[in-house]
N, C-alpha and C. Protein backbone atom coordinates (compact mmCIF):
# COMPACT_ATOMS: atom_id res chain seq x y z
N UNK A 1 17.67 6.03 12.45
CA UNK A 1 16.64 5.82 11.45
C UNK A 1 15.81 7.10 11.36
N UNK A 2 15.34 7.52 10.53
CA UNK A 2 14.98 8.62 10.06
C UNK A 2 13.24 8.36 9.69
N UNK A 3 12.62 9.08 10.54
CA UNK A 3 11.18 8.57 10.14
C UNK A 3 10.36 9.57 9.23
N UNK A 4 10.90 10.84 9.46
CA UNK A 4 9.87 12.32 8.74
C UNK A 4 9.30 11.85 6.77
N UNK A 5 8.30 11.89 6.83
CA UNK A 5 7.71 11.30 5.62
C UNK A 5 7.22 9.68 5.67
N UNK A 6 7.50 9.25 6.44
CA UNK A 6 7.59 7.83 5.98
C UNK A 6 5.72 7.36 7.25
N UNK A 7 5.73 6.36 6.92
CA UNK A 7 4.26 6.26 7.32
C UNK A 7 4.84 4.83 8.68
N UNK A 8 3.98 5.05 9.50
CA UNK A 8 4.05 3.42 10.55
C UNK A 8 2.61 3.09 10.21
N UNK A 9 2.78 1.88 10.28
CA UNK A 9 1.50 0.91 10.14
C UNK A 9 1.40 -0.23 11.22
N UNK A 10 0.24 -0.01 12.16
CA UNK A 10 0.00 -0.53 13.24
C UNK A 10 0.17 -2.10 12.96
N UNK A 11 0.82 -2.79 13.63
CA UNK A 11 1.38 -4.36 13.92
C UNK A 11 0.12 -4.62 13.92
N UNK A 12 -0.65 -5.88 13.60
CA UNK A 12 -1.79 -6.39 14.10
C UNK A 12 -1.65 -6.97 15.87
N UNK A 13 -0.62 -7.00 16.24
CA UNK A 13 -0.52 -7.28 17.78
C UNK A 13 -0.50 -5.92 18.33
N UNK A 14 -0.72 -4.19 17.88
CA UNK A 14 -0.86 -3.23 18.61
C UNK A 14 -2.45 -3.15 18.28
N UNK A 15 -2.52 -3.38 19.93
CA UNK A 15 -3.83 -3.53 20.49
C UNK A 15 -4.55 -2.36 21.04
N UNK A 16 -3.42 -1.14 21.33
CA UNK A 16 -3.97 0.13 22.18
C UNK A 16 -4.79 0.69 21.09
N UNK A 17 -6.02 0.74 21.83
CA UNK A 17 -7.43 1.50 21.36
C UNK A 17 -6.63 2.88 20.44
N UNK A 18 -6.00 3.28 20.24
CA UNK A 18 -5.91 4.88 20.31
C UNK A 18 -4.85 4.77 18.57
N UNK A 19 -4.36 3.38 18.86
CA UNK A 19 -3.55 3.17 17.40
C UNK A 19 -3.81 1.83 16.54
N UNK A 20 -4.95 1.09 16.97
CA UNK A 20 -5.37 -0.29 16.48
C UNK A 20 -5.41 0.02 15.19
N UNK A 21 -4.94 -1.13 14.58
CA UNK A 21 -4.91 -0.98 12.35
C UNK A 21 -4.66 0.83 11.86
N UNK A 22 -4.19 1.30 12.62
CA UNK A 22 -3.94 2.82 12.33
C UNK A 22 -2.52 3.24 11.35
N UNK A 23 -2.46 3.96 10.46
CA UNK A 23 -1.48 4.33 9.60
C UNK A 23 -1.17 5.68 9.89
N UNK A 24 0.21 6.06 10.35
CA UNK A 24 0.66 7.51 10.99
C UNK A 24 1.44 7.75 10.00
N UNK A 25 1.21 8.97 9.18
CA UNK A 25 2.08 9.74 8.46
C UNK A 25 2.90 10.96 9.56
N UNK A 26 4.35 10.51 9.58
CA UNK A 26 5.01 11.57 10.40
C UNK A 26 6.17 12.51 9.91
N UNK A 27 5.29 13.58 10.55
CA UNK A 27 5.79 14.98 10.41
C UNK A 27 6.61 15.26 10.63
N UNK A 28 7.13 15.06 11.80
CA UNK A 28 8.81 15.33 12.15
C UNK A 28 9.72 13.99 13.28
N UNK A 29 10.86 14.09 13.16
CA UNK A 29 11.48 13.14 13.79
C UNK A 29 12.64 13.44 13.81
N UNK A 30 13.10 13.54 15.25
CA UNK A 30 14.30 14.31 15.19
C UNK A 30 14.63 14.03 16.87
N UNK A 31 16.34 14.50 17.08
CA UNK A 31 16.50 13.66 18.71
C UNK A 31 15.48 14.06 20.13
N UNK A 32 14.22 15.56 19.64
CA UNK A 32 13.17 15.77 20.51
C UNK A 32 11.95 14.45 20.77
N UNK A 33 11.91 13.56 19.56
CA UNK A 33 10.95 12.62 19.45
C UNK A 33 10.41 13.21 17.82
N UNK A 34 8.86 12.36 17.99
CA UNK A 34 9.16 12.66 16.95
C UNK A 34 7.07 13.08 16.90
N UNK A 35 6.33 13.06 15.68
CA UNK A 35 4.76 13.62 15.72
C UNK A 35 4.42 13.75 14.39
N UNK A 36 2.97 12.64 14.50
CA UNK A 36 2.57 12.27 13.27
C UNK A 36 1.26 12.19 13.50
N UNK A 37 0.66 11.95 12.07
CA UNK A 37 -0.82 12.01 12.22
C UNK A 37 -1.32 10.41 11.87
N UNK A 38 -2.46 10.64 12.32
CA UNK A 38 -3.32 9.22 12.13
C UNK A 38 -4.38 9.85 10.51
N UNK A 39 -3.59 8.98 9.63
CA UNK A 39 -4.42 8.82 8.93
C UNK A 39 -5.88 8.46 8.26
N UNK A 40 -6.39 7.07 8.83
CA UNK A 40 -7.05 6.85 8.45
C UNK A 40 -8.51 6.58 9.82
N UNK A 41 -8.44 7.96 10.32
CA UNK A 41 -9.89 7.95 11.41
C UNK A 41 -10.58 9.24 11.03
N UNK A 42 -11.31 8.94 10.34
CA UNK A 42 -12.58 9.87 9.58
C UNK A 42 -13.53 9.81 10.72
N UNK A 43 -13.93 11.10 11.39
CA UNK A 43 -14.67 11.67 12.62
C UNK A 43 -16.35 11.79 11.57
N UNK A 44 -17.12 12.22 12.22
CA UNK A 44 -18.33 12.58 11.66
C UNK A 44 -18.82 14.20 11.34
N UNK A 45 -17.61 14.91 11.99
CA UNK A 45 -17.56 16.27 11.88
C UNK A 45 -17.67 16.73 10.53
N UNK A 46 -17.95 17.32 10.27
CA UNK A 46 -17.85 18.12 8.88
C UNK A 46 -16.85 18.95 8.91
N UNK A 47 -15.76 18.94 8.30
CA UNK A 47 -14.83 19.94 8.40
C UNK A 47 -15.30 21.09 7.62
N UNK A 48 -16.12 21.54 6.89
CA UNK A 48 -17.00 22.97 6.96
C UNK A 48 -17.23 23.65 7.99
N UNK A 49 -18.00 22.59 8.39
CA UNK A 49 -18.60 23.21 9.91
C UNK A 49 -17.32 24.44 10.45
N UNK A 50 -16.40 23.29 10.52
CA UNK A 50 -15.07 24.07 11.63
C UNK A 50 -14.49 25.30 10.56
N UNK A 51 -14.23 25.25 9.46
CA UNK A 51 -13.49 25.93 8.32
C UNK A 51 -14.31 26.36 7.44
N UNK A 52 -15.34 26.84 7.34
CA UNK A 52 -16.23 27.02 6.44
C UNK A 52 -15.67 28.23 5.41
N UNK A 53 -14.99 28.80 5.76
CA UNK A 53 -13.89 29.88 4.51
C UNK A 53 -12.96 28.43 3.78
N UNK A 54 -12.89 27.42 4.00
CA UNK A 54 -12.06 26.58 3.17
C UNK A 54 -12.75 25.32 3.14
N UNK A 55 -14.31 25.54 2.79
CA UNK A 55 -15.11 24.55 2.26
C UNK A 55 -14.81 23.96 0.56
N UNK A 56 -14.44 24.37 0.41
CA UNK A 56 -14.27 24.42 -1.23
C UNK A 56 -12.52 23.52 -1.81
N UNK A 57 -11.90 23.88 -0.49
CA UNK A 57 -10.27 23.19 -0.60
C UNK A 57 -10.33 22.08 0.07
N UNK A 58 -11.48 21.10 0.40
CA UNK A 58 -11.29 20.08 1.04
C UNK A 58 -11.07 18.67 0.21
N UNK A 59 -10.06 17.92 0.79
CA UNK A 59 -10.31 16.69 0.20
C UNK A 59 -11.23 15.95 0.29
N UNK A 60 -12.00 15.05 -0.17
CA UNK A 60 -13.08 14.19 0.24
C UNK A 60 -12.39 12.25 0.87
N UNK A 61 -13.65 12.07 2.00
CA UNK A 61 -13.91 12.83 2.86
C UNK A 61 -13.85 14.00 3.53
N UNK A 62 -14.79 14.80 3.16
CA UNK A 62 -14.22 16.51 3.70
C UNK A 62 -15.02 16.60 5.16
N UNK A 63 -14.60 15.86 6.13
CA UNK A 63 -14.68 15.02 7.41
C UNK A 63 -13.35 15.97 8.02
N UNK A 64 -13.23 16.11 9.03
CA UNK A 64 -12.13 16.42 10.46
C UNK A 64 -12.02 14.51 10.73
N UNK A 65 -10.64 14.46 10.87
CA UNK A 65 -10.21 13.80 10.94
C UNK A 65 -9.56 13.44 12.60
N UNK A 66 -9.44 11.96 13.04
CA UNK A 66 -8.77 12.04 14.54
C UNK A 66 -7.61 11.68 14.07
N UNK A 67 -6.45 13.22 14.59
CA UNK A 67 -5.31 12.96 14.24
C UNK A 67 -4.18 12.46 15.07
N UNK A 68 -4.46 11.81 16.35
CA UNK A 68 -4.52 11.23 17.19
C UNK A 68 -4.62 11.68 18.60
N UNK A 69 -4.07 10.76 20.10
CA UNK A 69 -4.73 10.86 21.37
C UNK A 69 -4.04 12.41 21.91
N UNK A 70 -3.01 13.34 21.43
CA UNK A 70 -2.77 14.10 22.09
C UNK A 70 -3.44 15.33 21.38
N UNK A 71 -3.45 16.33 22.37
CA UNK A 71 -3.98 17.63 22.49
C UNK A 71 -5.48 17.68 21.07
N UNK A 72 -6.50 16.67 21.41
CA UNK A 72 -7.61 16.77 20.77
C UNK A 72 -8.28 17.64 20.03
N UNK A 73 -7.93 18.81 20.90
CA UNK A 73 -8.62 20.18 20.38
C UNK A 73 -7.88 20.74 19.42
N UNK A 74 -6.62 20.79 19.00
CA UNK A 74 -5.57 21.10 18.56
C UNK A 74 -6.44 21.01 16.86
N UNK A 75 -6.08 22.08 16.43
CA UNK A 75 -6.82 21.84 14.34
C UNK A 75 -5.06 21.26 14.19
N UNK A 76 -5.03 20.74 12.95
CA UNK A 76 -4.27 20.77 11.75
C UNK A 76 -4.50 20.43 10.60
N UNK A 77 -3.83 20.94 9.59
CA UNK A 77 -4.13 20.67 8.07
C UNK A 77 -3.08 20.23 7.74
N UNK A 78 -2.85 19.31 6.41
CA UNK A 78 -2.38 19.11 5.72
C UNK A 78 -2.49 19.21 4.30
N UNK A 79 -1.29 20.14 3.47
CA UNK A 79 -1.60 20.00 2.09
C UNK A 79 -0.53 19.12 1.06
N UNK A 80 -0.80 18.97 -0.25
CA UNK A 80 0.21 18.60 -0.86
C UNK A 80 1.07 19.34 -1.52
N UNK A 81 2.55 19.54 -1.15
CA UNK A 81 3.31 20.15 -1.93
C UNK A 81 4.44 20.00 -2.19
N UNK A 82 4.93 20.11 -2.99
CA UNK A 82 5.99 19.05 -3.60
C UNK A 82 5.93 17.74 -3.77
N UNK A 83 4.70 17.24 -3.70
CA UNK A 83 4.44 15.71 -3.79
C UNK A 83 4.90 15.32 -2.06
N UNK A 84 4.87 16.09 -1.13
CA UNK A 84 4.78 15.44 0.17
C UNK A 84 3.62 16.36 0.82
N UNK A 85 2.99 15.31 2.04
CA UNK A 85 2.39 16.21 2.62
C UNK A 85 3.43 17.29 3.57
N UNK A 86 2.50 18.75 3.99
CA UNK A 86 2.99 19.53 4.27
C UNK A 86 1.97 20.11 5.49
N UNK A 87 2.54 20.97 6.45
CA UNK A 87 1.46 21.54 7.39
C UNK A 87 0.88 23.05 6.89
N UNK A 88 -0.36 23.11 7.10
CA UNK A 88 -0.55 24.41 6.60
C UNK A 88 -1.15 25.22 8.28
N UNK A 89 -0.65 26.91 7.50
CA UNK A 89 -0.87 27.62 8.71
C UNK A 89 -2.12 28.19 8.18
N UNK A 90 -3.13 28.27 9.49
CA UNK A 90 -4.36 28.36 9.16
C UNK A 90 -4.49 29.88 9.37
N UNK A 91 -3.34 30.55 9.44
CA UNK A 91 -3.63 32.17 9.60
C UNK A 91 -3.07 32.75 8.10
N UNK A 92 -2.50 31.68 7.15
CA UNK A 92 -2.31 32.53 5.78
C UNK A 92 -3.53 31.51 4.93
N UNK A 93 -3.78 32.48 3.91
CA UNK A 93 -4.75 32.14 2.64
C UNK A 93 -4.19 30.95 2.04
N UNK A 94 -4.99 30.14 1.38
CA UNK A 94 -4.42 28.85 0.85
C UNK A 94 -4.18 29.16 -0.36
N UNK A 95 -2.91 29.13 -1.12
CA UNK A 95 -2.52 29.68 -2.42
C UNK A 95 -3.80 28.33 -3.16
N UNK A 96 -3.82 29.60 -4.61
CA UNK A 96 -5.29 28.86 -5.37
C UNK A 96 -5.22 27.48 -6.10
N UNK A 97 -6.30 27.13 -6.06
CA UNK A 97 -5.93 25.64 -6.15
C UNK A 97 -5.73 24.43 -5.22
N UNK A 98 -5.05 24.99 -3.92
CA UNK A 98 -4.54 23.82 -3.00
C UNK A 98 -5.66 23.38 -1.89
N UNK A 99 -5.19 22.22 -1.80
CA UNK A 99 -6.57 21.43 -1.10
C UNK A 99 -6.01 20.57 0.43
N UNK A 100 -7.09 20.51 1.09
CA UNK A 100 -6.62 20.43 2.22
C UNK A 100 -7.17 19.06 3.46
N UNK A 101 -6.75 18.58 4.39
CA UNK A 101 -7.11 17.45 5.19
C UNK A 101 -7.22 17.90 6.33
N UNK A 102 -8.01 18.35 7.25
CA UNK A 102 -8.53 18.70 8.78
C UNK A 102 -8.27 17.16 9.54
N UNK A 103 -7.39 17.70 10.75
CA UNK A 103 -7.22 16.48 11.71
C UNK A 103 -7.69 17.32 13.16
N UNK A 104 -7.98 16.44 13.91
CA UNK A 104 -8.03 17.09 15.09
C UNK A 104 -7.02 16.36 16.00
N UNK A 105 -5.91 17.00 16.97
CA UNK A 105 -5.10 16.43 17.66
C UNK A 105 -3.56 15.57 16.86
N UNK A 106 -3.03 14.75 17.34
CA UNK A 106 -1.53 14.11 16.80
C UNK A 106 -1.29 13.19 17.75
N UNK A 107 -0.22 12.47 16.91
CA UNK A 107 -0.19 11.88 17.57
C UNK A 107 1.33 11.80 17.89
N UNK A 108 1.96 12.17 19.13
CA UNK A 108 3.19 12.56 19.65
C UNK A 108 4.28 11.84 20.35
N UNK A 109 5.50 11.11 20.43
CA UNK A 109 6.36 10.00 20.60
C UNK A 109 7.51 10.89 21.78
N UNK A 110 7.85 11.05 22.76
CA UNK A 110 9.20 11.38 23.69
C UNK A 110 10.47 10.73 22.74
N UNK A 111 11.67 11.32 23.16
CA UNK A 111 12.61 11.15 22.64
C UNK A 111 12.72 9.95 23.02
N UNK A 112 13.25 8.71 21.91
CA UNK A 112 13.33 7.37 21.84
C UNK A 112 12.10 6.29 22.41
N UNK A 113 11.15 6.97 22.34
CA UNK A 113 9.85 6.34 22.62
C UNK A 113 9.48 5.39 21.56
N UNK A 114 9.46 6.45 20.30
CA UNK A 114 9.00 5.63 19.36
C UNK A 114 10.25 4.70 18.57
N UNK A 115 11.47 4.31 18.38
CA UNK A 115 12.41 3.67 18.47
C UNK A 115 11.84 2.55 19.24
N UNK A 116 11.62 2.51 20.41
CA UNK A 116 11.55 1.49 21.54
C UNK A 116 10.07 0.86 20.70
N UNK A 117 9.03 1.64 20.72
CA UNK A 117 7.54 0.84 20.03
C UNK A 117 7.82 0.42 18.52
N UNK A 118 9.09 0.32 18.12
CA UNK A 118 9.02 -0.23 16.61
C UNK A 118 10.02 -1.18 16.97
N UNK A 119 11.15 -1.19 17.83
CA UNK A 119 11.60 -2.37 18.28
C UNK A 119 11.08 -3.36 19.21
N UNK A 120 10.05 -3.13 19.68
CA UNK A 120 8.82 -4.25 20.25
C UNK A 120 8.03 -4.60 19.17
N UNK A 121 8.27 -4.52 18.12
CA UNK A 121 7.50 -4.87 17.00
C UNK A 121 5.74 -4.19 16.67
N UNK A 122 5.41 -3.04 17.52
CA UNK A 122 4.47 -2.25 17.46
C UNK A 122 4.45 -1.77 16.02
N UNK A 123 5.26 -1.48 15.07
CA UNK A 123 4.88 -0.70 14.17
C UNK A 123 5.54 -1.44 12.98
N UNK A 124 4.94 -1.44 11.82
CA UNK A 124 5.89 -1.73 10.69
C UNK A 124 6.23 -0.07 9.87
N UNK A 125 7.40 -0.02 9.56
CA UNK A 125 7.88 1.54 8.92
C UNK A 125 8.14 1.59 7.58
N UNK A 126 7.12 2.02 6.35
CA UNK A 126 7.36 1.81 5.47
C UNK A 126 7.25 3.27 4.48
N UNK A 127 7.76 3.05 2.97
CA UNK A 127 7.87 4.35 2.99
C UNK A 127 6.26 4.95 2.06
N UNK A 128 5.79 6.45 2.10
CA UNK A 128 4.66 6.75 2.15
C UNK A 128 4.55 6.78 0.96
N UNK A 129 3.48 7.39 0.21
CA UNK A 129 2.92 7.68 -1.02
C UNK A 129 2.57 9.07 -1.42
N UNK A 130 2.30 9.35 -2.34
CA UNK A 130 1.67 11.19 -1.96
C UNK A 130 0.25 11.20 -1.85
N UNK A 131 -0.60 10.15 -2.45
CA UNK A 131 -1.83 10.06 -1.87
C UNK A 131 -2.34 9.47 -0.89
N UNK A 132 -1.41 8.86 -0.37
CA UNK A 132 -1.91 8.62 1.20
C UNK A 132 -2.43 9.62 2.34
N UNK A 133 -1.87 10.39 2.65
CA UNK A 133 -2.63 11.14 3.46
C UNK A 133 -3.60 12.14 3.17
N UNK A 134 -4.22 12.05 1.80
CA UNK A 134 -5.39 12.26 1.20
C UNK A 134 -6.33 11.54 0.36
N UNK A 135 -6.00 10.04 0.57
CA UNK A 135 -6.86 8.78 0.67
C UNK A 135 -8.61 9.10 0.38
N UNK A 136 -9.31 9.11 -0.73
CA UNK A 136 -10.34 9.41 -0.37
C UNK A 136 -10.86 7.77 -0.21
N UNK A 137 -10.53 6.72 0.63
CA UNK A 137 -11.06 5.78 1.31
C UNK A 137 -10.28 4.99 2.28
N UNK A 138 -10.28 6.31 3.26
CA UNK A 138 -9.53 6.26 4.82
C UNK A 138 -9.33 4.84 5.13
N UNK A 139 -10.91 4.43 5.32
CA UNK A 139 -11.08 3.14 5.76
C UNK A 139 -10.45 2.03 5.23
N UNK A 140 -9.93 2.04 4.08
CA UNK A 140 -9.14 1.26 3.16
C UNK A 140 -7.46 1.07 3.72
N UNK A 141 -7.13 2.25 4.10
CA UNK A 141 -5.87 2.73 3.76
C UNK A 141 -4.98 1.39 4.61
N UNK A 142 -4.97 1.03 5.53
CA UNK A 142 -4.09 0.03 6.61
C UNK A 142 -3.92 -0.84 5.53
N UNK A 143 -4.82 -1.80 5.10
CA UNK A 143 -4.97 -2.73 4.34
C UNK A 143 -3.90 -2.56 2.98
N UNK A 144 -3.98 -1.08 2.33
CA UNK A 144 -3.95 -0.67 0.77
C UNK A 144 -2.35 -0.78 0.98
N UNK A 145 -2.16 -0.20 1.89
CA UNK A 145 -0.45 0.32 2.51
C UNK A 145 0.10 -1.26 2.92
N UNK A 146 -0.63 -1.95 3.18
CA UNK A 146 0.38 -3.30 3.29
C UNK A 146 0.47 -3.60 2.29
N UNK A 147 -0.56 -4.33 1.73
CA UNK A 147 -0.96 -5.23 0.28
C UNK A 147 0.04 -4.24 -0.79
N UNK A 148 0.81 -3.18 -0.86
CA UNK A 148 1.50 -2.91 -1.76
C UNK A 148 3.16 -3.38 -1.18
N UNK A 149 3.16 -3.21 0.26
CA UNK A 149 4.57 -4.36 0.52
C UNK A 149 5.57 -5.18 -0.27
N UNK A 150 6.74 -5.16 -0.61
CA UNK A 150 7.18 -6.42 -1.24
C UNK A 150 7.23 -7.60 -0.18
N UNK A 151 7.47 -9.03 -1.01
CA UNK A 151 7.41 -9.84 -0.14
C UNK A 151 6.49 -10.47 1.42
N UNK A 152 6.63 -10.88 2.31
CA UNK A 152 5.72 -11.13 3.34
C UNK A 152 4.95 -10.53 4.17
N UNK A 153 5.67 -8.84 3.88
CA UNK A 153 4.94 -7.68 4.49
C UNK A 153 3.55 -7.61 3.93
N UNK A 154 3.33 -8.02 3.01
CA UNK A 154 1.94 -7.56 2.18
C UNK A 154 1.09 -8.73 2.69
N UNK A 155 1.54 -9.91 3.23
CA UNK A 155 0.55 -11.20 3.61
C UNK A 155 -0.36 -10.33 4.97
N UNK A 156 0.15 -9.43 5.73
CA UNK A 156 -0.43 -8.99 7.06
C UNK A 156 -1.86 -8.13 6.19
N UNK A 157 -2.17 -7.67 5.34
CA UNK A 157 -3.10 -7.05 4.76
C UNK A 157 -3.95 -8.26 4.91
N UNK A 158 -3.83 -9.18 4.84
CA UNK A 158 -5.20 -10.22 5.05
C UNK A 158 -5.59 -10.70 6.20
N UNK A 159 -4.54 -10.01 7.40
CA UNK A 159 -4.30 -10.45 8.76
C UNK A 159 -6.35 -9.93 9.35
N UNK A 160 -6.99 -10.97 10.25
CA UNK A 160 -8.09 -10.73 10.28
C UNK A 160 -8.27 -9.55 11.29
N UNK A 161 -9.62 -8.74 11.49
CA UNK A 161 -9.48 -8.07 12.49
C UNK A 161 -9.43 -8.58 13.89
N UNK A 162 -9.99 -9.84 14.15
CA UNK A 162 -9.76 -10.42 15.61
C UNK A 162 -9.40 -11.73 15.27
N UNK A 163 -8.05 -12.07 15.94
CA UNK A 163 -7.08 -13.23 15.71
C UNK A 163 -8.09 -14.37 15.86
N UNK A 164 -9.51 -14.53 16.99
CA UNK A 164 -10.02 -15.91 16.76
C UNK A 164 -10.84 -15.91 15.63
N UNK A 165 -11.04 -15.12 14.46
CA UNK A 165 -11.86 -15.52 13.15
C UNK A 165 -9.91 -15.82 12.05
N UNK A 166 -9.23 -16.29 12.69
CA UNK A 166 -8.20 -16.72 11.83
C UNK A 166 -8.61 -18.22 11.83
């Protein structure tokens, strides 16, 4: 199965703090494992603050983003090109026009790790959008990404946040 582009959307039974209702757009996947970002955790940072030469190319929320539990300190960007997201290197100029998403950290899978957490039913794997990982209402996104589902996949968008208010 081939995951690069395609988004996981946290099971309402994945409970770990670090991926609860979380939507991972992933970057690569391949027999090393595979490394994706957490979409929808808008930090309080100002991504100015950190980038202030690429105040002007930010998407809104123009927030640093938690791009998940590994290597925290770690920047990355993402832009759109070709209608997918793409990584940008923060040592070339951003050709004009292009706009950009600050994450801090990723979130990173060992070879057949993440295989094993989608066959425990940890993740649903569906395929992405081009405005998803520039969502200007992060907080939305878990919900937005089911509720477009065909069929019974889209009923979990109403799934509550804590199973005893069901």
């Amino acid at each position: 199965m081939q995951l690069a582009h395609r988004l996981l959307v946290a099971t309402p039974g994945l409970l770990d703090e670090n991926f609860w209702r979380s939507v991972v757009y992933i970057l690569e996947h391949d027999a090393d494992g595979a490394m994706g970002l957490i979409l929808n955790r808008p930090t309080d940072l100002e991504a100015a603050e950190v980038l202030p030469e690429w105040k002007d190319a930010l998407y809104h929320p123009e927030v640093v983003f938690e791009g998940g539990p590994v290597q925290r300190e770690a920047g990355i960007a993402l832009a759109r090109r070709n209608n997918e997201a793409a990584l940008v290197d923060f040592g070339v100029p951003l050709p004009e026009g292009e706009r950009i998403r600050v994450f801090a950290g990723y979130a990173g899978w060992e070879p057949e790790q993440l295989e094993a957490e989608i066959d425990a039913a940890g993740w649903f794997v569906v395929d992405s959008e081009p405005d998803d990982p520039f969502t200007p209402s992060p907080e939305e996104l878990w919900r937005t990404v089911l509720r477009r589902q065909p069929g019974r996949l889209s009923w979990y968008a109403n799934y509550p946040d804590h199973e005893s208010l069901n």
